[in-house]
Protein backbone atom coordinates (compact mmCIF):
# COMPACT_ATOMS: atom_id res chain seq x y z
CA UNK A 1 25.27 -8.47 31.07
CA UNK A 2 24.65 -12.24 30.57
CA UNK A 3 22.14 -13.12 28.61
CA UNK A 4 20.63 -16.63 28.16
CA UNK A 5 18.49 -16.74 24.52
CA UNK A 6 16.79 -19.78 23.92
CA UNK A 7 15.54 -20.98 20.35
CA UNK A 8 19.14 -19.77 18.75
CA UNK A 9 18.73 -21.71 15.45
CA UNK A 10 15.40 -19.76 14.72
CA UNK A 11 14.82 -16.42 13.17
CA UNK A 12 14.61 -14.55 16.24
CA UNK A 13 16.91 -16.24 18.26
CA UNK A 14 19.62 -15.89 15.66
CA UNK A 15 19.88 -12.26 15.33
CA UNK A 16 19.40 -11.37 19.52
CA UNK A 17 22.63 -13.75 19.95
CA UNK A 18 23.79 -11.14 17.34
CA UNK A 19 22.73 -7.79 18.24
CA UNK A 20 23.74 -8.71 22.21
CA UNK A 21 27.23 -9.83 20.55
CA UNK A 22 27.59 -6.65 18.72
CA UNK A 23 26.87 -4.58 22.36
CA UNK A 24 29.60 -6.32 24.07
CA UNK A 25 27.17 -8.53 26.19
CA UNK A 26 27.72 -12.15 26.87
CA UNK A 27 24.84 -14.06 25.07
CA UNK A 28 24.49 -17.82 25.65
CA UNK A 29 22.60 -19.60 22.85
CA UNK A 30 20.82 -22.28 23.22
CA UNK A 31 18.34 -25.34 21.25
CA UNK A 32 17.04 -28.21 22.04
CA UNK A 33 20.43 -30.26 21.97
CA UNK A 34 21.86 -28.00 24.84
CA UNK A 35 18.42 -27.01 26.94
CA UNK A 36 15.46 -29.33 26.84
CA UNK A 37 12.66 -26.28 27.56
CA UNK A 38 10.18 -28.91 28.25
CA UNK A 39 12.27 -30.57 31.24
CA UNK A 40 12.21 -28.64 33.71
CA UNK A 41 15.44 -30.74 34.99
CA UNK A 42 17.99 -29.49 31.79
CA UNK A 43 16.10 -25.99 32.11
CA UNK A 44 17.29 -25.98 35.99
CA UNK A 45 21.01 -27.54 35.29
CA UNK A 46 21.34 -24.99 32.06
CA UNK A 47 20.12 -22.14 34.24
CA UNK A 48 21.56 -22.47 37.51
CA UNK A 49 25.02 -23.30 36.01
CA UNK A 50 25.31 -20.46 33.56
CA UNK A 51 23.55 -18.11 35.95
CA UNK A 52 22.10 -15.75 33.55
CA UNK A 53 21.12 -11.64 33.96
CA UNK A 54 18.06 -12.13 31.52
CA UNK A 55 16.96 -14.63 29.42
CA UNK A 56 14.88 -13.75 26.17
CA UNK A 57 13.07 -16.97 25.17
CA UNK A 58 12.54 -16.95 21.63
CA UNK A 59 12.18 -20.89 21.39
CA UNK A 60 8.37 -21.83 20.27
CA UNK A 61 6.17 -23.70 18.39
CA UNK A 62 5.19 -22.03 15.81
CA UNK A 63 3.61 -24.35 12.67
CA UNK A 64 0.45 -22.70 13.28
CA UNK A 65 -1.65 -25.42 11.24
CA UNK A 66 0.31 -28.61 12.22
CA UNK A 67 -0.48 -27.51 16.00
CA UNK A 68 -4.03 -28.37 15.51
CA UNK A 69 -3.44 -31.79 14.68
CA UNK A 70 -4.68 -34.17 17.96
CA UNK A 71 -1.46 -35.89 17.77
CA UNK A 72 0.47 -32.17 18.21
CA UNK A 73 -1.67 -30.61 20.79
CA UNK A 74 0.03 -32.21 23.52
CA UNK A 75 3.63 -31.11 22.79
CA UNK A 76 2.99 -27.82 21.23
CA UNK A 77 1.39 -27.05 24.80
CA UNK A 78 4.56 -28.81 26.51
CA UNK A 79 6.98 -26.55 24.52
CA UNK A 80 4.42 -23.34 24.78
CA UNK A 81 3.38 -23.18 28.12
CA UNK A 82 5.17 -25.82 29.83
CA UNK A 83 8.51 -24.92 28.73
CA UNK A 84 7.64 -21.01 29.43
CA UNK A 85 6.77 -21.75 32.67
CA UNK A 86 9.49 -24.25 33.76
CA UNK A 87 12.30 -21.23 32.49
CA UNK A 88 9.42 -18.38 34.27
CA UNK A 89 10.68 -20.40 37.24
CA UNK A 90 14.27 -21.00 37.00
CA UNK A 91 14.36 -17.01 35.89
CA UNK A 92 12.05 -16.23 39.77
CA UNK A 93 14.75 -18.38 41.79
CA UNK A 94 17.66 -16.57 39.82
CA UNK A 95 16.50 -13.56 40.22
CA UNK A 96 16.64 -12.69 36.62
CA UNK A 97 14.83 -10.85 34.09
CA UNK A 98 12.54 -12.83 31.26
CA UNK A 99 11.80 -11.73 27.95
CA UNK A 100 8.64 -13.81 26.51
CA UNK A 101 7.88 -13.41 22.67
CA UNK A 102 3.97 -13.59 22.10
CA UNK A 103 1.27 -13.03 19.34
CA UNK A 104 -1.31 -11.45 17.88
CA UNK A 105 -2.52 -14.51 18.08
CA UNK A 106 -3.50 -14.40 21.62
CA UNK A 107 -6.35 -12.04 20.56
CA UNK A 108 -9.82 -12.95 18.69
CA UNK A 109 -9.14 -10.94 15.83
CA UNK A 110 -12.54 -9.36 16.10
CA UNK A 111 -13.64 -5.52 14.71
CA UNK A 112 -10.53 -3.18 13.41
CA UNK A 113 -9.28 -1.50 16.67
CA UNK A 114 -5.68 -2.03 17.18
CA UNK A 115 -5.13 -4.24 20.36
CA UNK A 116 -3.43 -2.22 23.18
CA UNK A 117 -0.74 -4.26 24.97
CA UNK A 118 -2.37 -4.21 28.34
CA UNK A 119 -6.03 -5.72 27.15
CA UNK A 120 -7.26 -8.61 28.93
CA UNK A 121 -9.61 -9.76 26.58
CA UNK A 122 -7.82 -13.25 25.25
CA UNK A 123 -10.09 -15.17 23.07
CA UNK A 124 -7.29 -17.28 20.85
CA UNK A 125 -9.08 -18.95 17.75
CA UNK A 126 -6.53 -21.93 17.65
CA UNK A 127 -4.07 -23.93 19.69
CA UNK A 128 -0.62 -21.81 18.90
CA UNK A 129 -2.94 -18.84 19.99
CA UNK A 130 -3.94 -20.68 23.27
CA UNK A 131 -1.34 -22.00 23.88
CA UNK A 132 1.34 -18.65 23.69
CA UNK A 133 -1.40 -17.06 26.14
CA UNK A 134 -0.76 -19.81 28.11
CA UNK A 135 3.01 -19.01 28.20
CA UNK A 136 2.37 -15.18 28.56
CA UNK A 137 -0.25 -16.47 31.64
CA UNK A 138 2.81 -18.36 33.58
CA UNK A 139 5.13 -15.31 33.08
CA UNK A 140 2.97 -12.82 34.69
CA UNK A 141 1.88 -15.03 37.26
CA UNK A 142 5.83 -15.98 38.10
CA UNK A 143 7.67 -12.95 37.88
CA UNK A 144 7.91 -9.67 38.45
CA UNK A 145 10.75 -8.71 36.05
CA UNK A 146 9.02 -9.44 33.06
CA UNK A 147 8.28 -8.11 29.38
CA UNK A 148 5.94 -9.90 27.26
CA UNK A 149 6.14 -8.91 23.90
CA UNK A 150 3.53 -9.79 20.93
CA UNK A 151 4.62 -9.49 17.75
CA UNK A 152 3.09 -10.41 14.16
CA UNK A 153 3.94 -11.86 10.62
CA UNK A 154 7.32 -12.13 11.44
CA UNK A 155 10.39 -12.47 9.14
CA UNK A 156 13.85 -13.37 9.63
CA UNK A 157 17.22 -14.39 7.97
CA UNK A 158 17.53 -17.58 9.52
CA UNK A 159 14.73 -19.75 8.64
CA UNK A 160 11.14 -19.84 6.65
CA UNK A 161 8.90 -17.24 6.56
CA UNK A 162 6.06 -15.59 4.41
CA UNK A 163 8.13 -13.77 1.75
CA UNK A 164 10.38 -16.84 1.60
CA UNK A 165 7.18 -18.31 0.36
CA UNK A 166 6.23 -15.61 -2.06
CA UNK A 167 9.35 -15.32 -3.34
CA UNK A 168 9.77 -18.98 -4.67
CA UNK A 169 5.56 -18.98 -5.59
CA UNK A 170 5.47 -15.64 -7.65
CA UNK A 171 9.06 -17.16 -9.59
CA UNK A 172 6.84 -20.27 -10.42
CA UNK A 173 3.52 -18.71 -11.65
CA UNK A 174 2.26 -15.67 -13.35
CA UNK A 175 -0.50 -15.10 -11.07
CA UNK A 176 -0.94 -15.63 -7.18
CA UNK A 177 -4.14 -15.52 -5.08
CA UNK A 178 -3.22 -13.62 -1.40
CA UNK A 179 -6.40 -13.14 1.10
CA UNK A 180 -6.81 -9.37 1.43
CA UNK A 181 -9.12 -9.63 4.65
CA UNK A 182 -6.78 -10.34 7.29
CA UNK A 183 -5.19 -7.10 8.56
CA UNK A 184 -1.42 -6.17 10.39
CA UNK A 185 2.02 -5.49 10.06
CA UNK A 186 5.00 -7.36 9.49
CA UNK A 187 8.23 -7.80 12.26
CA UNK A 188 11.69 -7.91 11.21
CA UNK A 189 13.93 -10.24 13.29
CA UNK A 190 16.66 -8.07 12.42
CA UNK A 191 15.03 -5.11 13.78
CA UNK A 192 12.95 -6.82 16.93
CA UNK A 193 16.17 -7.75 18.12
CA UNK A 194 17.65 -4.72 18.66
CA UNK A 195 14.36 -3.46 20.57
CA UNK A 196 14.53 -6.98 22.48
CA UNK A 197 18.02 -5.83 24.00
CA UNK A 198 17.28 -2.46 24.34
CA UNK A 199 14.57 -3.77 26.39
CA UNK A 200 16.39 -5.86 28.50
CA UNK A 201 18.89 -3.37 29.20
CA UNK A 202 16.13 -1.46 31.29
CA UNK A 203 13.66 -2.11 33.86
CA UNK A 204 10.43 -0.83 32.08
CA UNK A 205 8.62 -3.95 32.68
CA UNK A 206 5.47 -5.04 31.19
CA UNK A 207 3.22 -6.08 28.16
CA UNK A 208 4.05 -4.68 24.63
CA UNK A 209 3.45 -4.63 20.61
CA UNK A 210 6.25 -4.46 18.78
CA UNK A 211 6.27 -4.75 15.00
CA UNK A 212 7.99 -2.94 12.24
CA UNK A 213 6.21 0.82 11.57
CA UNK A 214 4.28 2.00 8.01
CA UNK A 215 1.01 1.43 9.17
CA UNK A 216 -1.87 -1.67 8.60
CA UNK A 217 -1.84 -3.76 5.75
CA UNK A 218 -2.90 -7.26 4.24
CA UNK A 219 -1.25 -10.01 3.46
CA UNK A 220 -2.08 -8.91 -0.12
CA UNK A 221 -0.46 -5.50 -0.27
CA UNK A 222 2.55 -7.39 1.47
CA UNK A 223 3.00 -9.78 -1.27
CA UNK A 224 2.08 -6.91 -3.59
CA UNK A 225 5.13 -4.82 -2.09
CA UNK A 226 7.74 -8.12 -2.23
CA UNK A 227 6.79 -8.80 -5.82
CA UNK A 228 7.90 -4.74 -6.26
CA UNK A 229 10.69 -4.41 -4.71
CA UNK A 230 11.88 -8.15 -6.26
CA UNK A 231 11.36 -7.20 -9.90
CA UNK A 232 8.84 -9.78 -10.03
CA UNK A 233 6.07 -9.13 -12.93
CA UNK A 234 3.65 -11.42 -11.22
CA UNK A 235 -0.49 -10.46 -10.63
CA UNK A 236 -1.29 -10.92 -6.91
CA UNK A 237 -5.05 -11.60 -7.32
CA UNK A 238 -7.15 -10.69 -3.72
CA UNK A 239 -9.20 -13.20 -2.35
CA UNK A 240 -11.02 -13.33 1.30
CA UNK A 241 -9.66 -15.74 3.57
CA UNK A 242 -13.35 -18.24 2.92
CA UNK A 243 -11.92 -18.46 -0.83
CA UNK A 244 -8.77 -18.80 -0.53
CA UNK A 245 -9.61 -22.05 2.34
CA UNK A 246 -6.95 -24.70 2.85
CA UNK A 247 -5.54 -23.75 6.68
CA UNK A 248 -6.53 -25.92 9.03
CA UNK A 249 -6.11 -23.26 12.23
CA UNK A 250 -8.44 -20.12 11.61
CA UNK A 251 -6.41 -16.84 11.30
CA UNK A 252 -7.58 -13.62 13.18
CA UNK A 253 -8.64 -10.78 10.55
CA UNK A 254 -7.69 -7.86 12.94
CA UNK A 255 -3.79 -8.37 14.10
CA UNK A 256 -3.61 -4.50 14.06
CA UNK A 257 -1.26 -4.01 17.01
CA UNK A 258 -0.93 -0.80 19.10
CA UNK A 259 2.57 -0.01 19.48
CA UNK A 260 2.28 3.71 21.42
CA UNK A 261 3.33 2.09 24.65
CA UNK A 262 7.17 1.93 23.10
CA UNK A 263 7.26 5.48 22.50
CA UNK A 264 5.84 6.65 26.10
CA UNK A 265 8.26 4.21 27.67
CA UNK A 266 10.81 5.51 25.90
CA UNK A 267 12.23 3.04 23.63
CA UNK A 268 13.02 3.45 19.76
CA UNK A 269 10.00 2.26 17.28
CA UNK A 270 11.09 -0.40 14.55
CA UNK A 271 11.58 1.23 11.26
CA UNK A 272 8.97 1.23 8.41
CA UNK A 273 8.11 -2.16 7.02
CA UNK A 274 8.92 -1.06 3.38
CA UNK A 275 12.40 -0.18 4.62
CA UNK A 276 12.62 -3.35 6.60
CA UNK A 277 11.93 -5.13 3.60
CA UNK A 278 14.28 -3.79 1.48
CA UNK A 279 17.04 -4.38 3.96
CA UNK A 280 15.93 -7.93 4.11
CA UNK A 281 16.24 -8.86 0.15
CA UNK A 282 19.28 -7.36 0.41
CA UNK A 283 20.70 -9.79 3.27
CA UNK A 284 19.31 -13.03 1.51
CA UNK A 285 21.00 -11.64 -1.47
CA UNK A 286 17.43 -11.09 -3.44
CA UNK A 287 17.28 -7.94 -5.12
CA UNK A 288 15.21 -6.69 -7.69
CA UNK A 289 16.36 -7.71 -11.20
């Protein structure tokens, strides 16, 4: 199978080019320098030369707070929705199957239910949000051979992320204040990908959740977990998300995904966050002392 990725230099991107390497599939990488997502001209030359089975479109914007600044808006939508829609379109007069990564984000974030992939009720609390429904919108209204997949606190190899972050804060100082009041679980990259092409391999078409298994947690018992498995003897001190302040794009408090529609469809649940994490210090070369 050929298989068109966009967003290759990311944390996603990076390890689908991988895992389809590994399976013997032709994978076809691709930034900004070789496919402009947001010109619908270099989306139809890339496309329509290459010819692609599937493509899985991992390119996004995804600085959550820098999106809500007026002079962002504009492009994070172009590279969001835009860009979704103008490959959505290519991918309808190719033929081919489209994998779309989403969010929790799409969601309010409202009570402590976990979100089932196929609810309708969208209320994003910031432009990302909006705008990745907006993407997930012009998928579903395109094509037919679609998955759109939400997935939440991700983490990767190739890039920044939120243990990253904790790892270089809780070397610094002795104690660290983490909000305890927003509620998920984390996605490994590593792992996502190898659901991604299992994924695309098939024809079980639809919405899903997909993050890493081990249950709900906060962002506090995540840091509290890195700083373990690290070595690190710094105090994570719990703080709601009013004291802690400083974003400028309001978070959801309930990113609790339901993930049961994997199982009945028959594909393979990501392992156990804990596990996941582990595996990660260990490929940036970061474990405990």
């Amino acid at each position: 199978m050929k298989v068109l990725v966009t967003g290759v230099n990311g944390q996603l991107g990076f390890d689908v080019v991988n895992e389809l390497n590994k399976r013997g599939h032709e994978a076809i990488g691709t930034d900004i320098s070789e496919m402009d997502i947001t010109d619908n001209s270099s989306v139809a030359d890339v496309m329509e030369r290459t010819k692609p089975d599937a493509v899985i479109h991992c390119a996004a914007w995804t600085a959550v707070d820098a999106a809500e600044d007026s002079e962002n808006i504009s492009k994070v939508r172009a590279i969001n929705a835009d860009g979704t829609q103008n490959i959505a379109t290519e991918c309808k007069k190719l033929g081919c199957k489209m994998v779309y990564i989403s969010t929790d984000y799409v969601f309010s974030g409202e009570g402590k239910a976990p979100w089932k992939p196929d609810c309708k009720d969208y209320k994003p609390l910031n432009v990302y949000g909006q705008t990745k429904l907006e993407g997930e919108l012009a998928v579903a209204n395109t094509l037919e051979k679609y998955f759109i997949v939400r997935i939440a606190w991700v983490f990767g190899k190739n890039g920044k992320n939120f243990i990253r972050t904790m790892l270089n804060v809780g070397k610094k100082y002795d104690t660290v204040k983490v909000v305890n009041d927003q509620v998920g679980t984390p996605t490994y990259t590593y792992d996502l990908a190898r659901l991604l092409v299992d994924m695309v391999e098939s024809e079980k078409y639809g919405y899903y959740h997909a993050t890493n298994e081990g249950g709900y947690i906060s962002w506090c018992d995540f840091t509290n977990e890195i700083f373990r498995q690290a070595g690190y003897k710094t105090q994570v001190v719990p703080v709601t998300t009013a004291e802690y302040g400083l974003s400028k794009a309001a978070r959801p408090f309930n990113s609790r995904l339901d993930k049961s529609k994997l199982v009945e469809n028959g594909f393979k649940p990501l392992p156990d966050w804990k596990d996941a994490l582990k595996r990660y210090l260990k490929e940036i070369d970061y474990g405990a002392n």
